[in-house]
N, C-alpha and C. Protein backbone atom coordinates (compact mmCIF):
# COMPACT_ATOMS: atom_id res chain seq x y z
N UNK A 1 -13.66 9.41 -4.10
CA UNK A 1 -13.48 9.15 -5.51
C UNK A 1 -12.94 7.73 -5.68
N UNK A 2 -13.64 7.07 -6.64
CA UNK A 2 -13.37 5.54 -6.87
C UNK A 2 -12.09 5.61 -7.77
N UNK A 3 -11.06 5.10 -7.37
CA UNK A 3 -9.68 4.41 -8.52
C UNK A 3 -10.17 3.74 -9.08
N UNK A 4 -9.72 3.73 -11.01
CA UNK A 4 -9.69 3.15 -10.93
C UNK A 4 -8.43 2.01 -11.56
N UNK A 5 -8.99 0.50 -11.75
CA UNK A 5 -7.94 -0.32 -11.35
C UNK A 5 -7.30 -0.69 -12.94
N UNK A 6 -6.26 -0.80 -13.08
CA UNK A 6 -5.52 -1.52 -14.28
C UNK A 6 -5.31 -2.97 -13.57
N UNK A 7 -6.29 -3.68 -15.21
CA UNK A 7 -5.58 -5.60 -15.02
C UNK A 7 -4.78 -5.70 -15.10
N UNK A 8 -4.17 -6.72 -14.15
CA UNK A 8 -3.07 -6.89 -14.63
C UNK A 8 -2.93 -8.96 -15.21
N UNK A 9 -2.32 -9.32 -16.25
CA UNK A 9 -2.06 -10.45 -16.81
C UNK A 9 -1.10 -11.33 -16.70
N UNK A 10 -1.08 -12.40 -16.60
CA UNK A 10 0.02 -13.53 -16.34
C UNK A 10 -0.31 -14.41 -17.57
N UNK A 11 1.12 -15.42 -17.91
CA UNK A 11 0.54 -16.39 -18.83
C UNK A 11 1.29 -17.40 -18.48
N UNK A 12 0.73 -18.03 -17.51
CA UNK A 12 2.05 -19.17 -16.27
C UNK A 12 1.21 -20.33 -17.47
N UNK A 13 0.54 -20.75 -18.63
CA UNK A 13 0.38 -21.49 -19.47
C UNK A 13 1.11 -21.51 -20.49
N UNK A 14 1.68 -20.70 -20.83
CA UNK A 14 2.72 -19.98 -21.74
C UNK A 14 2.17 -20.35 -23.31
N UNK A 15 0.67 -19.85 -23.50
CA UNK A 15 0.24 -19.76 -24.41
C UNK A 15 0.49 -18.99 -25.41
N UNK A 16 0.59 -19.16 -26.94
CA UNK A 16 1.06 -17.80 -27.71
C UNK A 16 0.70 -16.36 -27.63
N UNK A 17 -0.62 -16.64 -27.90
CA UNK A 17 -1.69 -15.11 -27.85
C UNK A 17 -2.51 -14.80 -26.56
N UNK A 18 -3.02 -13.99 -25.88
CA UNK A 18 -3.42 -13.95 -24.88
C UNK A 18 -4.62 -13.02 -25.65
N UNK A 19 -5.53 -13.20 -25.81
CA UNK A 19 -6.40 -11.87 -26.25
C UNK A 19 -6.97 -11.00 -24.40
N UNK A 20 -7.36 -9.80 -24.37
CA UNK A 20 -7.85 -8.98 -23.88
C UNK A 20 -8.43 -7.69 -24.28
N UNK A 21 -9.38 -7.26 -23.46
CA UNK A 21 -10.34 -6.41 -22.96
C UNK A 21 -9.67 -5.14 -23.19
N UNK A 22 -8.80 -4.55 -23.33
CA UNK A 22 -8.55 -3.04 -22.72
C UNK A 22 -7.38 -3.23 -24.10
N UNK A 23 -6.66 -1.65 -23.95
CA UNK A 23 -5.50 -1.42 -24.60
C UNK A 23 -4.01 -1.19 -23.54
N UNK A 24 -4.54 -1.06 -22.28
CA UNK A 24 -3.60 -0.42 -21.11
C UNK A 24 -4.04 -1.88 -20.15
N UNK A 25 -2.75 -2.20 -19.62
CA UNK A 25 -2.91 -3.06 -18.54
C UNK A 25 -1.45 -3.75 -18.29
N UNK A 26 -1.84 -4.43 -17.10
CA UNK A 26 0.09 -4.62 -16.76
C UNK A 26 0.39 -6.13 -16.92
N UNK A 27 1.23 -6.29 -17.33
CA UNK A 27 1.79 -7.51 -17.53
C UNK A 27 2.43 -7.72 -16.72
N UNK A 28 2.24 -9.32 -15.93
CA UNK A 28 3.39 -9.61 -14.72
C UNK A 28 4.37 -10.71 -15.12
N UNK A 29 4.28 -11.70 -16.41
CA UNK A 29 4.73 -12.67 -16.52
C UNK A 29 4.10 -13.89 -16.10
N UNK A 30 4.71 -14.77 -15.43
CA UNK A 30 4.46 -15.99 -14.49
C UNK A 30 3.81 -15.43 -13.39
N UNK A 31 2.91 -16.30 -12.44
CA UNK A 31 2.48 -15.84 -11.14
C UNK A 31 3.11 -15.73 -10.24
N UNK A 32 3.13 -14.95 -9.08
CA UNK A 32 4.11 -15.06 -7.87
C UNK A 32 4.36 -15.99 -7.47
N UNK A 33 5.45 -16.95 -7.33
CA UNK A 33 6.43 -15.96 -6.82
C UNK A 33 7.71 -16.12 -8.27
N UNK A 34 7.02 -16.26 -9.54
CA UNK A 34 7.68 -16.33 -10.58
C UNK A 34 7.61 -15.27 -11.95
N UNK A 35 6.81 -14.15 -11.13
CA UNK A 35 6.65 -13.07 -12.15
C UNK A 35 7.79 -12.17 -12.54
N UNK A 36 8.02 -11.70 -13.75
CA UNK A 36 8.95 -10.37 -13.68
C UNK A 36 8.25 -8.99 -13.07
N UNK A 37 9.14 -8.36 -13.51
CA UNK A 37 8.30 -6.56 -13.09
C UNK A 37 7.55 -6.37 -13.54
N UNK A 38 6.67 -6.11 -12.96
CA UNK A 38 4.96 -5.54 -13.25
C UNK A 38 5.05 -4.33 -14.19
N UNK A 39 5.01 -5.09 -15.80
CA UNK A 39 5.76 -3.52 -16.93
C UNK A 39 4.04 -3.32 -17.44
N UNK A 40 3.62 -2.15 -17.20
CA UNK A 40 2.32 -1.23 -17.87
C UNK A 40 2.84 -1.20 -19.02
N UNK A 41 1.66 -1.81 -19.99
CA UNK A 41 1.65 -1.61 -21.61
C UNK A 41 0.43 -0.96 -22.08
N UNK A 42 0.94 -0.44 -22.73
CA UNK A 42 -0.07 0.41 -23.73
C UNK A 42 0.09 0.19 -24.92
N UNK A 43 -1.14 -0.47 -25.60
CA UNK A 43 -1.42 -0.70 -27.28
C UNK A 43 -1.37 0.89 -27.98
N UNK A 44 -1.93 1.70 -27.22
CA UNK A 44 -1.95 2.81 -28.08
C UNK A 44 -3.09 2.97 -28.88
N UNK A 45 -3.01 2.99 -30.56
CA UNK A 45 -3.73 2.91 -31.17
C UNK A 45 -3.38 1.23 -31.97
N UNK A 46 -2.89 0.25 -31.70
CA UNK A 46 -2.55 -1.03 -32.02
C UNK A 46 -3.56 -1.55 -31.76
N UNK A 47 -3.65 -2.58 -32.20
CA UNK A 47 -5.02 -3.90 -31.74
C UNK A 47 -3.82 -5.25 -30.60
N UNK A 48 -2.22 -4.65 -30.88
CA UNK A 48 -1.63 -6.02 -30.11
C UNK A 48 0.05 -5.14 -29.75
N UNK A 49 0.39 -6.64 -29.17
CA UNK A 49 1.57 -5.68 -28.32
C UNK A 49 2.59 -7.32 -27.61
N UNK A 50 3.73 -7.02 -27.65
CA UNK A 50 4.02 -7.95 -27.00
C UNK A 50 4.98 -7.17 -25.87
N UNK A 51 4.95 -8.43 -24.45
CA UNK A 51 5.96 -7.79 -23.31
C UNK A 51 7.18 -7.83 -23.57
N UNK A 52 8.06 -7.15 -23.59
CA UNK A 52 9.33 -7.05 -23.63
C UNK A 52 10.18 -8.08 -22.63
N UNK A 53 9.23 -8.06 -21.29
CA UNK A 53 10.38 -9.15 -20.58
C UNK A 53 10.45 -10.37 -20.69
N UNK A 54 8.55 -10.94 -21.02
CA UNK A 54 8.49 -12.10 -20.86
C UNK A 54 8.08 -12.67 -22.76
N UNK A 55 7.92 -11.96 -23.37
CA UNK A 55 7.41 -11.73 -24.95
C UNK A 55 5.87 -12.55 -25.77
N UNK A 56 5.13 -12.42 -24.33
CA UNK A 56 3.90 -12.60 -24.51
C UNK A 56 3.48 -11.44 -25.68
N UNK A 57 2.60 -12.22 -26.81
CA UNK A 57 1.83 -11.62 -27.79
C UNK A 57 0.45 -11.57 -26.70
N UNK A 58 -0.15 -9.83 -26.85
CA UNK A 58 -1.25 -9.59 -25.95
C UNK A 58 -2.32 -9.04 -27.28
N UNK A 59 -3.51 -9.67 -27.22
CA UNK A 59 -4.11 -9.31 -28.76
C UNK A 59 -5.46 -8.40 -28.36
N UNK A 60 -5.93 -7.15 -28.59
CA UNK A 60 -7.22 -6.61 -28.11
C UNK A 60 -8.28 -7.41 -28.76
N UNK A 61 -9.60 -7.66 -28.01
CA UNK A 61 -10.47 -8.15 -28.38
C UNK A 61 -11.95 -7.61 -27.94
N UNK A 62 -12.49 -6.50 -29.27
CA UNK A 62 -13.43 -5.58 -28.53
C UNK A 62 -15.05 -6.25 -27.68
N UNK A 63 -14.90 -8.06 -27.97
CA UNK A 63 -16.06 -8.12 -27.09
C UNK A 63 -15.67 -9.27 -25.79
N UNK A 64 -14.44 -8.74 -25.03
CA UNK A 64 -14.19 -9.02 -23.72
C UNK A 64 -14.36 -7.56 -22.77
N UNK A 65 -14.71 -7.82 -21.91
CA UNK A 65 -14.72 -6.78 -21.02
C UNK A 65 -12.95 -6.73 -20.12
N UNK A 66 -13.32 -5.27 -19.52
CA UNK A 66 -11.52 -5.21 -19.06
C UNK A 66 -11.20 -6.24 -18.06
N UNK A 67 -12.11 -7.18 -17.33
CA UNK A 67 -11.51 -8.15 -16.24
C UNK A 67 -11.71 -9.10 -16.92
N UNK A 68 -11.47 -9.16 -18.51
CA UNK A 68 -11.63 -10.58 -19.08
C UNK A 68 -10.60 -11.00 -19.73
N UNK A 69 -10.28 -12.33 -20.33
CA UNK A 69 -9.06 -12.22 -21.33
C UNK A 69 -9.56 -13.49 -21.85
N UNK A 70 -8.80 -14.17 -22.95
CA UNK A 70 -8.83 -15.79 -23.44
C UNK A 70 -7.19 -15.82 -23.44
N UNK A 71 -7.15 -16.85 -23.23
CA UNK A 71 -7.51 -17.98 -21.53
C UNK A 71 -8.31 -17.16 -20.77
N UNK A 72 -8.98 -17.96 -19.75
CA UNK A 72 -9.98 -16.74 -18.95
C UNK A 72 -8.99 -16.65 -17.74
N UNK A 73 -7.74 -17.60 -17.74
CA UNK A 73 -7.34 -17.83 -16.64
C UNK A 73 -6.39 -17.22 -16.02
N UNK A 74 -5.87 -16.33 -17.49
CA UNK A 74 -5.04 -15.51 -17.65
C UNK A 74 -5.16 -13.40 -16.57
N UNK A 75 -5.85 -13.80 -16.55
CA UNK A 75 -6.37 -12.46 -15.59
C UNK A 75 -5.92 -12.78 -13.97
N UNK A 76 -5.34 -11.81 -13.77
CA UNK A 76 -4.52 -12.34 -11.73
C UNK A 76 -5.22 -11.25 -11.13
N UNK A 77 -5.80 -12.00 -10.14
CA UNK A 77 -6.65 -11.15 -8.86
C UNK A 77 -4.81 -10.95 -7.82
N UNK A 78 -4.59 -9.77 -7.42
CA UNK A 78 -3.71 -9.78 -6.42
C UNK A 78 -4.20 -9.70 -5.29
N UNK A 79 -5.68 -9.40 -4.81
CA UNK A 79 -6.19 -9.57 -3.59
C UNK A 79 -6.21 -11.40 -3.45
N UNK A 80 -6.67 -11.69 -4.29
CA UNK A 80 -6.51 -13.41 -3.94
C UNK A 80 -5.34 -14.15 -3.76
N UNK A 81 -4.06 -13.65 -4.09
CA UNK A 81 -3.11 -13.71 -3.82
C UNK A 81 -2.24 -13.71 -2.65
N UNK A 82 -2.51 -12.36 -2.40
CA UNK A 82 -2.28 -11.62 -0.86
C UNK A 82 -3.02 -12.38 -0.01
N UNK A 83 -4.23 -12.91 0.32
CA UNK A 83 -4.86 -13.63 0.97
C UNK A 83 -4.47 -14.79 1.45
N UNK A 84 -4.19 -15.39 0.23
CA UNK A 84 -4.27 -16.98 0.72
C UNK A 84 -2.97 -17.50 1.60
């Protein structure tokens, strides 16, 4: 059985709005090795949401897909991470 995966988001640009793909996904803050705790948010039935630790505004946007966001840059691979 395939998992599957929750995005997770950074905004090491520290842009206001981050739009995304999904309603569920994790917020890390800054990139490693400057992130807070990896806090799972859920919009719910909201279109937006902000993180509590780092107070990124996260805005849904129904024509991104879930590995997408604006900034595009804003989306963190942790396998690419772990790698390098």
């Amino acid at each position: 059985m395939a998992a599957k995966s929750v995005p997770h988001f950074h905004n090491d640009a520290g842009v206001a709005v981050i739009h995304v793909g999904v309603h569920e996904f994790m917020c890390i803050g800054a990139k490693p090795p400057f992130d807070h705790p990896h806090v799972f948010l859920d919009m719910g039935d909201d279109n937006e949401i902000v993180c509590p630790y780092c107070s990124t505004l996260y805005r849904y946007k129904a024509t991104l897909r879930a590995e997408e966001s604006e900034p595009a840059d804003c989306l963190w691979h942790a396998e690419a991470a772990t790698a390098a």
